[in-house]
C-alpha atoms as a PDB file:
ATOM      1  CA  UNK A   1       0.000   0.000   0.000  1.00  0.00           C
ATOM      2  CA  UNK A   2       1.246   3.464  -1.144  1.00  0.00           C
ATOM      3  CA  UNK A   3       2.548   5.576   2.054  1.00  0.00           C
ATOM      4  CA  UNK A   4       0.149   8.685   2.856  1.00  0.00           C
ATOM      5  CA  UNK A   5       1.756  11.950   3.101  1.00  0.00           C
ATOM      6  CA  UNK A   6       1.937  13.274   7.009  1.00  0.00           C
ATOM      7  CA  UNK A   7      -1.872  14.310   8.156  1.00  0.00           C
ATOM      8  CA  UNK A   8      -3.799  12.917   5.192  1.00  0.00           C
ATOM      9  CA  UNK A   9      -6.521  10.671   5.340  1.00  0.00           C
ATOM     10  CA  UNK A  10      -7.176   7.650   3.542  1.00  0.00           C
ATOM     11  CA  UNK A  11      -8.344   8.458   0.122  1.00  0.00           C
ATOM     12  CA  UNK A  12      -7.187  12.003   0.191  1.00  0.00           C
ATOM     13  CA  UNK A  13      -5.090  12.303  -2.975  1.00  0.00           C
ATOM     14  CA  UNK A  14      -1.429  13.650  -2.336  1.00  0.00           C
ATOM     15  CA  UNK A  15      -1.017  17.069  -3.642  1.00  0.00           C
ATOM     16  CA  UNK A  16       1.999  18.240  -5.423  1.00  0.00           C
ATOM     17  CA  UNK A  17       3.275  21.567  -5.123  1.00  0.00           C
ATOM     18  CA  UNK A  18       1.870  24.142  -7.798  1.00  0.00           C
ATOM     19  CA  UNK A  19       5.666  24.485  -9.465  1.00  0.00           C
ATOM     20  CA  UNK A  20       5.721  20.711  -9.896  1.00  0.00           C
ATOM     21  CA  UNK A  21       2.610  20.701 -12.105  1.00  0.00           C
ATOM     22  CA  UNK A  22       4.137  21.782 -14.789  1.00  0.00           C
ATOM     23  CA  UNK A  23       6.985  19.970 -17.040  1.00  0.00           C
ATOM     24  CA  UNK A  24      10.206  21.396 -16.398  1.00  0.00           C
ATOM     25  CA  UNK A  25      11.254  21.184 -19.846  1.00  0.00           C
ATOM     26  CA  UNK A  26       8.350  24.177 -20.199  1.00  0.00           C
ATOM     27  CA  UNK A  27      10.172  26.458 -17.551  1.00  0.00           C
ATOM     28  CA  UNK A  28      13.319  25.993 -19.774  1.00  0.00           C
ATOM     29  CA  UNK A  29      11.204  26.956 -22.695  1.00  0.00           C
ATOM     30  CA  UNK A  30      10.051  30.088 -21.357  1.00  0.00           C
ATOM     31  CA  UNK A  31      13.937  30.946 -19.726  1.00  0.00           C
ATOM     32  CA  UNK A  32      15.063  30.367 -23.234  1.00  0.00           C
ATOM     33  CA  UNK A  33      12.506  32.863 -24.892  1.00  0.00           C
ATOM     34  CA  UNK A  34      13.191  35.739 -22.333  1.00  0.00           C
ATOM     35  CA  UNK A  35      16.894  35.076 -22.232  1.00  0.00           C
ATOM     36  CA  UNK A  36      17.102  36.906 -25.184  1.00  0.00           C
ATOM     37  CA  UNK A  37      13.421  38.250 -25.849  1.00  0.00           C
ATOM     38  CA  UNK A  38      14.471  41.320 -23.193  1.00  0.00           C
ATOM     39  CA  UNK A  39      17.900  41.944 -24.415  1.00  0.00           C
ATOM     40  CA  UNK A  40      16.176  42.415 -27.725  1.00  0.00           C
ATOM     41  CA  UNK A  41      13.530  44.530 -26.071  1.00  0.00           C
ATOM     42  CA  UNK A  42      16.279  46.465 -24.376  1.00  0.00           C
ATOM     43  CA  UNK A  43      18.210  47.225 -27.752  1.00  0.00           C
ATOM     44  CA  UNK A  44      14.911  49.082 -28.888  1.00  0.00           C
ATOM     45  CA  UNK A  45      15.269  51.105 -25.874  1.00  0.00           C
ATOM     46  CA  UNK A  46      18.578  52.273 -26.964  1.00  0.00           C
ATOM     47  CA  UNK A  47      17.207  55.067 -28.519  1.00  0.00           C
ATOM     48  CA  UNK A  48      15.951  56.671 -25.516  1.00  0.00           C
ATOM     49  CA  UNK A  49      18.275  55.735 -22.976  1.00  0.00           C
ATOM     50  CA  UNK A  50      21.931  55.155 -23.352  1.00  0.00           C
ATOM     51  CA  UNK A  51      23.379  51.308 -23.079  1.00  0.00           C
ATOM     52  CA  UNK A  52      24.888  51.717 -20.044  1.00  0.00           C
ATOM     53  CA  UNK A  53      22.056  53.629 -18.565  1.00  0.00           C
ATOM     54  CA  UNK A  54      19.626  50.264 -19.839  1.00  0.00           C
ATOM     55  CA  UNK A  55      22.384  47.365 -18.295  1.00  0.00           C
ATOM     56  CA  UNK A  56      21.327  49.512 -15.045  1.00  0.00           C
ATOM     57  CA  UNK A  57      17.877  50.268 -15.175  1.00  0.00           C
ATOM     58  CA  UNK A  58      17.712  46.383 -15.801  1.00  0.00           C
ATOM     59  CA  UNK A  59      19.556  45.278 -12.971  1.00  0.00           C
ATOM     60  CA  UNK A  60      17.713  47.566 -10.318  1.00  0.00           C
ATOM     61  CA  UNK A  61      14.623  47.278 -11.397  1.00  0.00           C
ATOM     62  CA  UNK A  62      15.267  42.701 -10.817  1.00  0.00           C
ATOM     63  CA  UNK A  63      17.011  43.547  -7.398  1.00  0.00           C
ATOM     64  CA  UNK A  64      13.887  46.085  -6.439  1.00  0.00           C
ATOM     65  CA  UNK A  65      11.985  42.741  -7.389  1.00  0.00           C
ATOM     66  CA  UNK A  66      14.227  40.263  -5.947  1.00  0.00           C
ATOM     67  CA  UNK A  67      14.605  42.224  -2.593  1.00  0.00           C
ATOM     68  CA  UNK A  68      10.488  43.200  -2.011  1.00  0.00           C
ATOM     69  CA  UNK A  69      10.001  39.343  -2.940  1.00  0.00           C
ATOM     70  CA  UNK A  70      12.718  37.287  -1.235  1.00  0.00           C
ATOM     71  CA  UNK A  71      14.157  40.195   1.372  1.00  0.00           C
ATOM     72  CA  UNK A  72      17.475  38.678   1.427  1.00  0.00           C
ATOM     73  CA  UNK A  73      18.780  40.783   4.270  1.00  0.00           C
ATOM     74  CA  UNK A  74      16.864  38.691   6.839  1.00  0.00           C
ATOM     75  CA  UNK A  75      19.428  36.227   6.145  1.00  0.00           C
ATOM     76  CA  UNK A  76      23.079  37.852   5.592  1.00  0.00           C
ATOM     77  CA  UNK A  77      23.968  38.177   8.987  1.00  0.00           C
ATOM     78  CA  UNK A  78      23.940  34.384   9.043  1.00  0.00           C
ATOM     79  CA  UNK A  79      26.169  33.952   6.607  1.00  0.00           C
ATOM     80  CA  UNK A  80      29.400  32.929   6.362  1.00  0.00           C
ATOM     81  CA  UNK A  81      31.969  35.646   5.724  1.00  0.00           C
ATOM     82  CA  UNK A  82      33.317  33.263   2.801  1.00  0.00           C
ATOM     83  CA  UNK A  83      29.870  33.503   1.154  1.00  0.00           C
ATOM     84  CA  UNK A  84      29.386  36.695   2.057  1.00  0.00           C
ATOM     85  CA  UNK A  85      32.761  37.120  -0.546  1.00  0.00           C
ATOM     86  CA  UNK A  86      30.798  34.406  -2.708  1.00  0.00           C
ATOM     87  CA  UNK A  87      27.467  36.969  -2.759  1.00  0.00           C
ATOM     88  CA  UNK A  88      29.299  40.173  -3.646  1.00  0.00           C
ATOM     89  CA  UNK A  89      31.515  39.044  -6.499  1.00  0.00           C
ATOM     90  CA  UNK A  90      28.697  37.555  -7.804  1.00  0.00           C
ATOM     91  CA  UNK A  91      27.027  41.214  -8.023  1.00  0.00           C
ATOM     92  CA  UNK A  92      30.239  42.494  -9.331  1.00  0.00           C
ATOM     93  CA  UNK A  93      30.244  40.368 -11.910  1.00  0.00           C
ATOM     94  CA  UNK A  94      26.695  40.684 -12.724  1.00  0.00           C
ATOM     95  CA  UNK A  95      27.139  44.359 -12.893  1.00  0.00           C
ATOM     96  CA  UNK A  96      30.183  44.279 -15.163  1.00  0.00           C
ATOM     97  CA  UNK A  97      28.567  41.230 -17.403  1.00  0.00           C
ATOM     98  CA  UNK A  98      25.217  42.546 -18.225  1.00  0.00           C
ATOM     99  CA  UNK A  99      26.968  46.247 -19.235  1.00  0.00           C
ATOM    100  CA  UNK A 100      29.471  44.433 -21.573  1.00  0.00           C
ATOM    101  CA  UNK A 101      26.642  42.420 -22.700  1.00  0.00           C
ATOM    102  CA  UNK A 102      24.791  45.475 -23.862  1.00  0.00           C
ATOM    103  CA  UNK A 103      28.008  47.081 -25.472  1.00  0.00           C
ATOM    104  CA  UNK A 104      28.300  44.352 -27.017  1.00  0.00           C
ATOM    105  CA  UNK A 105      24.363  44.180 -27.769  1.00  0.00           C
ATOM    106  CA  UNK A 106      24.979  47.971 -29.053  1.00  0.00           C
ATOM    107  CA  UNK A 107      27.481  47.078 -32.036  1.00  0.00           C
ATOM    108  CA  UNK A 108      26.556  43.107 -33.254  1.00  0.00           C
ATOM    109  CA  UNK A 109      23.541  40.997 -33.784  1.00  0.00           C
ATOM    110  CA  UNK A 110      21.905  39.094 -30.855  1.00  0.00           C
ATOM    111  CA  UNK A 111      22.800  36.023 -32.097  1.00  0.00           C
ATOM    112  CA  UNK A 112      26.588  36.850 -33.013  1.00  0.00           C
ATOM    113  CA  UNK A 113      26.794  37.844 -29.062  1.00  0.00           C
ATOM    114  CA  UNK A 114      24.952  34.663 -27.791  1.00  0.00           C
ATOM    115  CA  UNK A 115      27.000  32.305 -30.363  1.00  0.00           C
ATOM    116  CA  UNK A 116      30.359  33.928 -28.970  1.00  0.00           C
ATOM    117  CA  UNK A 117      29.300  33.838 -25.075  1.00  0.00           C
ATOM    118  CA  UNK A 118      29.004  29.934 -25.084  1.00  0.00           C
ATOM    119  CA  UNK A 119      32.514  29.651 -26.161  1.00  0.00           C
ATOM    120  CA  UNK A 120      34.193  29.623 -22.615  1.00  0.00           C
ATOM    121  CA  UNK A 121      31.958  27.393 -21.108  1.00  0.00           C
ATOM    122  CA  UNK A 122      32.328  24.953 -23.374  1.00  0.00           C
ATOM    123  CA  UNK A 123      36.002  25.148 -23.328  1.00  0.00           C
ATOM    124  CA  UNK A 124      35.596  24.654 -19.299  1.00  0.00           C
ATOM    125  CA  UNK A 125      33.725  21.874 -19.693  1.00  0.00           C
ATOM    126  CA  UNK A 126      36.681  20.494 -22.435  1.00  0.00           C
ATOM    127  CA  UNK A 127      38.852  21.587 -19.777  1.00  0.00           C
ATOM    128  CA  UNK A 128      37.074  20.021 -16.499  1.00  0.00           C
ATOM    129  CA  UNK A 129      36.614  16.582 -18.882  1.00  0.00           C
ATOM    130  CA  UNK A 130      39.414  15.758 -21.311  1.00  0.00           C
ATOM    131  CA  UNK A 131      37.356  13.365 -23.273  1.00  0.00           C
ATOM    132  CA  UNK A 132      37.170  12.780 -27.439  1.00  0.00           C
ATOM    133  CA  UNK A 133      33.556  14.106 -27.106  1.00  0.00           C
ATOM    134  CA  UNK A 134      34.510  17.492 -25.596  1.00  0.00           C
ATOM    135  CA  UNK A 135      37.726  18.508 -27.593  1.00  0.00           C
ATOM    136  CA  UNK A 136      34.878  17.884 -31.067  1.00  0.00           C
ATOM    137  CA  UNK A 137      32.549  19.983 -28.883  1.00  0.00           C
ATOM    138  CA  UNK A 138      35.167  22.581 -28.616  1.00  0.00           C
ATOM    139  CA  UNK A 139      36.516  22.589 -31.651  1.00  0.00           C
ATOM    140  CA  UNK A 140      32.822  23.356 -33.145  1.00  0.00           C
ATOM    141  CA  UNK A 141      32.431  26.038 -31.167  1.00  0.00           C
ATOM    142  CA  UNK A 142      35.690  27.414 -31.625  1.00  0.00           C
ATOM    143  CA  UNK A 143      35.098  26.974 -35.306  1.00  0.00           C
ATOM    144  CA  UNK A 144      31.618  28.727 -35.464  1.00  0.00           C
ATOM    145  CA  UNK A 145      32.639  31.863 -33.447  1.00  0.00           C
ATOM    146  CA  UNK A 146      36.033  32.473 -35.869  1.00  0.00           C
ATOM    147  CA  UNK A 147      33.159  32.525 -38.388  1.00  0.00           C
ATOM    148  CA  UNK A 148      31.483  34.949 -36.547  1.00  0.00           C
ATOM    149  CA  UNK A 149      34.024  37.301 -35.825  1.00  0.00           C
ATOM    150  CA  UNK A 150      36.052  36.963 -39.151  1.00  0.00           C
ATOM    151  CA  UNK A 151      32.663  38.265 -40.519  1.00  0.00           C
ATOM    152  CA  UNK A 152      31.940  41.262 -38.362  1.00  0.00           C
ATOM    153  CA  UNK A 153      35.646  42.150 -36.583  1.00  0.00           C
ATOM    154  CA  UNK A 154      36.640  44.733 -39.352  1.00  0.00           C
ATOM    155  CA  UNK A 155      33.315  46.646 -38.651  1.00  0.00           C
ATOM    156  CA  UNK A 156      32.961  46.379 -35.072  1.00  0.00           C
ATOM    157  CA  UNK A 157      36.190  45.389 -33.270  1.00  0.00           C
ATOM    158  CA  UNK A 158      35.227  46.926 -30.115  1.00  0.00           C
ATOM    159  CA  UNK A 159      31.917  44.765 -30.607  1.00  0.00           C
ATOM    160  CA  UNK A 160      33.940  41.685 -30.735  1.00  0.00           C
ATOM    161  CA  UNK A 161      35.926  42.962 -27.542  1.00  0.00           C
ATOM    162  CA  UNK A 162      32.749  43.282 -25.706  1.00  0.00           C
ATOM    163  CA  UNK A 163      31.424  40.222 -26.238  1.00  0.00           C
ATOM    164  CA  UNK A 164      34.446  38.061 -25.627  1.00  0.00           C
ATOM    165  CA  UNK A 165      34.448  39.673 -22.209  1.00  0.00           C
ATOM    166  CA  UNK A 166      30.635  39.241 -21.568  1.00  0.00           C
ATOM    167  CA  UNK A 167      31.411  35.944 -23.015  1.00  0.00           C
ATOM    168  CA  UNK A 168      34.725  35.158 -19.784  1.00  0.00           C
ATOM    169  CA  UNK A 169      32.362  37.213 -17.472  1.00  0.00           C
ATOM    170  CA  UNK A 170      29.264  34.417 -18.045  1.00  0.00           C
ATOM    171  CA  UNK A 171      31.694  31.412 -17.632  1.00  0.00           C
ATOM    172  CA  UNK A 172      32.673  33.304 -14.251  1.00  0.00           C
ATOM    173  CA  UNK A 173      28.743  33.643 -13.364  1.00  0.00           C
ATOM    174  CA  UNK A 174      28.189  29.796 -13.974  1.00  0.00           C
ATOM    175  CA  UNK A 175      31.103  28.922 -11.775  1.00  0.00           C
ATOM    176  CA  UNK A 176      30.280  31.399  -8.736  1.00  0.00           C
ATOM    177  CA  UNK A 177      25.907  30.311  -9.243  1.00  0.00           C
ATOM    178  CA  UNK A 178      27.294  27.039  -8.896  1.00  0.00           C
ATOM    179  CA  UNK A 179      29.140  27.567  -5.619  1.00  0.00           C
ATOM    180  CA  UNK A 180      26.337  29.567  -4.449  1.00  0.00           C
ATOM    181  CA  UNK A 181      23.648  26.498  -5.065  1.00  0.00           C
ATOM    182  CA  UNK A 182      26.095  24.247  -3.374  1.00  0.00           C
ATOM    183  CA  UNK A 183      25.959  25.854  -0.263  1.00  0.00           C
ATOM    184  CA  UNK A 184      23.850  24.864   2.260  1.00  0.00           C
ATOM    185  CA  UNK A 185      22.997  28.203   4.485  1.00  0.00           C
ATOM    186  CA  UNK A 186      21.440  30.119   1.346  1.00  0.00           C
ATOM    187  CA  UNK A 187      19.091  29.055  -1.495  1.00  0.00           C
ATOM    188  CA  UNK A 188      19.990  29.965  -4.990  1.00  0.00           C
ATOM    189  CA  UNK A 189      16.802  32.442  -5.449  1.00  0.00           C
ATOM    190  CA  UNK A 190      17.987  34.088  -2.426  1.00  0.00           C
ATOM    191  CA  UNK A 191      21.466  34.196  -3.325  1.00  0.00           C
ATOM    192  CA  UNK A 192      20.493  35.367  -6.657  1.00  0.00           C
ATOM    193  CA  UNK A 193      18.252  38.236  -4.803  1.00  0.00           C
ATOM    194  CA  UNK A 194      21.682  39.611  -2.899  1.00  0.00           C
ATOM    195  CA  UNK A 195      23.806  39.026  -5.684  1.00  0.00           C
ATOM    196  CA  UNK A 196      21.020  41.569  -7.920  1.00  0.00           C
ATOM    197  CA  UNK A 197      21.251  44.193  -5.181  1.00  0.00           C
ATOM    198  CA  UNK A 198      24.986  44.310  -5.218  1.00  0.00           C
ATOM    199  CA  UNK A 199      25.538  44.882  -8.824  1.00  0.00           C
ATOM    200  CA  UNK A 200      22.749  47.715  -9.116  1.00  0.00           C
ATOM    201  CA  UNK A 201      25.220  49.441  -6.508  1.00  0.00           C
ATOM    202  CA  UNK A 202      28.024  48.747  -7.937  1.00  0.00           C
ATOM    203  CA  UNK A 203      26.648  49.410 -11.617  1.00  0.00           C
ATOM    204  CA  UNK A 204      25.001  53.052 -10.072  1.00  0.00           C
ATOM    205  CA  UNK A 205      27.983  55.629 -10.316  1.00  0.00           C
ATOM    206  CA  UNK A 206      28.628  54.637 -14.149  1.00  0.00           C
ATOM    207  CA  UNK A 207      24.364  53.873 -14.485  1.00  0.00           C
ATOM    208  CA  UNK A 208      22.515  56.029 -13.097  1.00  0.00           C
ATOM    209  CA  UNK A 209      24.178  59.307 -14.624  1.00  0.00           C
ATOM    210  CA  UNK A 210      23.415  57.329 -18.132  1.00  0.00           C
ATOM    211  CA  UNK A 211      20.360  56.640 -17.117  1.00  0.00           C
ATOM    212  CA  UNK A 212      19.152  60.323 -15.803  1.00  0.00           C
ATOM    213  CA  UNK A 213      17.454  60.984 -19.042  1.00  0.00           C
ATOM    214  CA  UNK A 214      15.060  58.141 -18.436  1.00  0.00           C
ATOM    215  CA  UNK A 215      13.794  59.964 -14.787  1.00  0.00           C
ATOM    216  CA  UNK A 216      11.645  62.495 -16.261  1.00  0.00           C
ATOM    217  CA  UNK A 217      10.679  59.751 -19.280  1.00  0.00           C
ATOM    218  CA  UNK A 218       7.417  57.049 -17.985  1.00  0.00           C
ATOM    219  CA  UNK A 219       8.057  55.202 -21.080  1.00  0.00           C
ATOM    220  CA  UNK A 220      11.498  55.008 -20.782  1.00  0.00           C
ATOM    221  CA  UNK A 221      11.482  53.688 -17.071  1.00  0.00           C
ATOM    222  CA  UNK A 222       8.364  51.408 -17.514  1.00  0.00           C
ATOM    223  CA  UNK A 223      10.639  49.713 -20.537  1.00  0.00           C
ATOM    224  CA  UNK A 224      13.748  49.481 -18.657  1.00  0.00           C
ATOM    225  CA  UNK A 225      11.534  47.921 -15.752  1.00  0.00           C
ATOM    226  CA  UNK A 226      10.028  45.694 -18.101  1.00  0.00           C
ATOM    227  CA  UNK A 227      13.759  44.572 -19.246  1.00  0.00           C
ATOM    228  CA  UNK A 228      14.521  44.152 -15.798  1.00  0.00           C
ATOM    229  CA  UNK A 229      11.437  41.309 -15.613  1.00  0.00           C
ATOM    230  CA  UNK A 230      11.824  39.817 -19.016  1.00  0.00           C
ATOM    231  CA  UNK A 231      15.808  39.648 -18.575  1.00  0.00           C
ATOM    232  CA  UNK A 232      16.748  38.940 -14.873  1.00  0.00           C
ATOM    233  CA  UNK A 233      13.376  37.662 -13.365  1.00  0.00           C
ATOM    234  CA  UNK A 234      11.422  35.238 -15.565  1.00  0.00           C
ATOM    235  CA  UNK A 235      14.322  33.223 -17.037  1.00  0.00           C
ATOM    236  CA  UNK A 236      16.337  32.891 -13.932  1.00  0.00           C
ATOM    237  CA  UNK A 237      13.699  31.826 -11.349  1.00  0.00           C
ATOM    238  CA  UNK A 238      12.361  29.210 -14.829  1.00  0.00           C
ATOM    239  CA  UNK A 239      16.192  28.381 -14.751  1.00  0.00           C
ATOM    240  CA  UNK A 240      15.878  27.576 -10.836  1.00  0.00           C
ATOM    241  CA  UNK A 241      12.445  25.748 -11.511  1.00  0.00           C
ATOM    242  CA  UNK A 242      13.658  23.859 -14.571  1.00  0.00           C
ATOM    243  CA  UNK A 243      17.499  22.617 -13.095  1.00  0.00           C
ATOM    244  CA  UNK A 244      15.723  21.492  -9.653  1.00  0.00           C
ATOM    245  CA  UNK A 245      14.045  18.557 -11.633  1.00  0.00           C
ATOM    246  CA  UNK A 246      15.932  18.169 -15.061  1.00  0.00           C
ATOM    247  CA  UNK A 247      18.965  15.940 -15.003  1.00  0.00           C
ATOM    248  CA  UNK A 248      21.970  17.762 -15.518  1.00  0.00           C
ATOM    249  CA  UNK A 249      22.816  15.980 -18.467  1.00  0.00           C
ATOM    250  CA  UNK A 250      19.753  16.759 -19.924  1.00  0.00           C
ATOM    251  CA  UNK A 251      19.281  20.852 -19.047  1.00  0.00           C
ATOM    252  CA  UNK A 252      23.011  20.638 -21.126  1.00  0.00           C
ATOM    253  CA  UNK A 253      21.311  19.512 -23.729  1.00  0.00           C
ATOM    254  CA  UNK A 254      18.407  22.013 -23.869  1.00  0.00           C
ATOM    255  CA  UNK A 255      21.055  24.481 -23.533  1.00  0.00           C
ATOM    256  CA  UNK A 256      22.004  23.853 -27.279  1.00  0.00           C
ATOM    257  CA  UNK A 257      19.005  25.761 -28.351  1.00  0.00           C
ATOM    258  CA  UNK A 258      19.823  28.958 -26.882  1.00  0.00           C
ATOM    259  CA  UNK A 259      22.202  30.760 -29.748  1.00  0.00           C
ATOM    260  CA  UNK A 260      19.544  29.406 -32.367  1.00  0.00           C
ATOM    261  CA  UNK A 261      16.842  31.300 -30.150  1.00  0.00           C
ATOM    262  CA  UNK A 262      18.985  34.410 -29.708  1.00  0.00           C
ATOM    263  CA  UNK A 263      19.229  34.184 -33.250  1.00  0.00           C
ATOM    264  CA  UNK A 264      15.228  33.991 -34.079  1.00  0.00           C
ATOM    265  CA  UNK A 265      14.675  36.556 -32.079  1.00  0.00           C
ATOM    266  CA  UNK A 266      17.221  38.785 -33.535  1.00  0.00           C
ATOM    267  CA  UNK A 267      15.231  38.331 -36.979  1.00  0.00           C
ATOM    268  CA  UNK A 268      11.621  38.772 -35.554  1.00  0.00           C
ATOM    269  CA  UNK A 269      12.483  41.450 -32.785  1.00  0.00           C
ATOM    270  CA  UNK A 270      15.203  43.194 -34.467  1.00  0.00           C
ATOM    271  CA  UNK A 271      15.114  42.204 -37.812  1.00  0.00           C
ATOM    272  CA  UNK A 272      18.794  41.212 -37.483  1.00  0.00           C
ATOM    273  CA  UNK A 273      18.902  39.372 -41.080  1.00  0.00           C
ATOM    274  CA  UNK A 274      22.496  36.986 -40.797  1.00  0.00           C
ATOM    275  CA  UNK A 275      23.664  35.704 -44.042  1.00  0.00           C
ATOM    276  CA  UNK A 276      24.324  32.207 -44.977  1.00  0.00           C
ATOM    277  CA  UNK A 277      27.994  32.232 -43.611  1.00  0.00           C
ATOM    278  CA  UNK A 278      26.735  33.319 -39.641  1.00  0.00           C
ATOM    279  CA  UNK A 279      23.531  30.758 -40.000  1.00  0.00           C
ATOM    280  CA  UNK A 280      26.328  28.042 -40.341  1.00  0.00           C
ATOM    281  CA  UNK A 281      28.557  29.649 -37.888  1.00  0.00           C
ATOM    282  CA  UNK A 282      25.666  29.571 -35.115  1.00  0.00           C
ATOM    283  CA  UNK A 283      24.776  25.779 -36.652  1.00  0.00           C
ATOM    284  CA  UNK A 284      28.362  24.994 -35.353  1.00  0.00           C
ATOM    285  CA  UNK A 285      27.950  26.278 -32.460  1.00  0.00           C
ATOM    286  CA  UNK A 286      24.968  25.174 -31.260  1.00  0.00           C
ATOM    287  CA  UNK A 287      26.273  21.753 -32.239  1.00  0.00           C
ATOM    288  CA  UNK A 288      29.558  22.031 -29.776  1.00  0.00           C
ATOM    289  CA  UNK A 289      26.576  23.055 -27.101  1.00  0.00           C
ATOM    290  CA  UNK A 290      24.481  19.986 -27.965  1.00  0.00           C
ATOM    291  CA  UNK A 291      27.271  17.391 -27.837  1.00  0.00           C
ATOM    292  CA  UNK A 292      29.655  18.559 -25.079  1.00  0.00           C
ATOM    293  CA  UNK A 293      29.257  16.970 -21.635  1.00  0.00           C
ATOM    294  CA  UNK A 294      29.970  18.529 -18.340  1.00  0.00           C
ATOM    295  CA  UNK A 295      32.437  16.850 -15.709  1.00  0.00           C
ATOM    296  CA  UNK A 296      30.063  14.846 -12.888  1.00  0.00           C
ATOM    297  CA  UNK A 297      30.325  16.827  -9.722  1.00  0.00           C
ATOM    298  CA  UNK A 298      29.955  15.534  -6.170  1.00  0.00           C
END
């Protein structure tokens, strides 16, 4: 006879949790869709607001969400000082990542910068696992981004830069999210809710100068807000949802699809046509995504 769940009664059905009703492969649906959907949103709002002024107005306006939802500060002075150091380079690099990101966003296509930020963690992963599989995964990837940059680095070099370094500073977000869900005094949400507030401070002396022209603008701060959710919000708490009942293996996989949805997006949001050379370029990459395997962690 199947166990009842504490204080049921016989015949009451067990209920699952309202999260677990729905298939975790459709939270990593909707994370991939607003990965990029609110970059792409954000790169229409360049006209109003300058880039650096939007990479702020998004982070502040997910901490202001994170904060009022999770209140993280009930738990800091429980923490460790070592994840204390954990929490605030996490911000840092959030802050510096997301501006890069939208330099980068500023100069190349959406899917050029999401083709070219997967490089590094797949060469981690080559890295981390020395395996046959890996080094073809790598040299895919590596392939499809020379692609990409031997088509657009005479036009926009300091594109290229910008990405490369969003590109280093999202390998160095997946390794410090990683420690952060290891640990056992602070959930990932909540981590990811300190993490947000410390990179709209350290993002506001260079931010919110850019982003004065936006104060006296409705439109301009409700978009930046709405960047904030589409960008920071929904696809990291579907992340959280999805990677809590996917197997790791398998969220790698999904992960393939993410440069060919940056890339869709680009040419329905942004009308970002590529040519025939980048479609294969991406195609390269997304197959050095799809076929490298991460090291097993304990």
């Amino acid at each position: 006879m199947a166990k009842l769940r504490s204080g049921a009664t016989p015949g009451e059905p067990t209920r699952r949790p309202l999260t677990h009703r729905v298939p975790p492969h459709a939270y990593f649906v909707v994370s991939a869709v607003f990965h990029y959907l609110g970059p792409a949103f954000a790169v229409l709002l360049f006209v109003r607001v300058d880039v650096i002024g939007v990479a702020w107005l998004r982070i502040t306006a997910a901490a202001l969400i994170f904060a009022a939802w999770r209140r993280p500060w009930r738990l800091w002075s429980g923490l460790s000082p070592r994840v204390r150091s954990l929490l605030i380079g996490w911000g840092v690099v959030l802050a510096v990542m997301n501006s890069c990101f939208y330099l980068a966003l500023d100069r190349l296509p959406l899917g050029t910068v999401a083709a070219i930020e997967f490089l590094p963690v797949i060469a981690l992963a080559a890295v981390a696992a020395r395996t046959p599989r890996n080094l073809a995964a790598l040299v895919a990837a590596v392939a499809g981004v020379y692609l990409l940059t031997d088509v657009r680095l005479v036009g926009e070099p300091v594109g290229i830069a910008f990405a490369f370094a969003n590109a280093v500073l999202f390998a160095l977000y997946i390794v410090l999210a990683h420690r952060i869900a290891r640990e056992p005094s602070i959930t990932g949400i909540d981590g990811l809710a300190v993490a947000m507030i410390v990179a709209a401070v350290v993002a506001a002396p260079v931010g919110v100068p850019s982003a004065a022209p936006a104060f006296t603008d409705l439109i301009a701060v409700a978009a930046g807000v709405g960047v904030g959710v589409s960008s920071s919000v929904i696809p990291y708490v579907c992340d959280q949802l999805a990677m809590a009942r996917l197997p790791r293996a398998t969220y790698a996989l999904l992960v393939s699809i993410l440069p060919a949805t940056a890339t869709v997006i680009g040419i329905v949001v942004l009308s970002q046509i590529p040519s025939s050379i980048e479609v294969f370029a991406v195609g390269l990459v997304i197959a050095g995504v799809a076929i490298h395997n991460q090291p097993a962690t304990g």
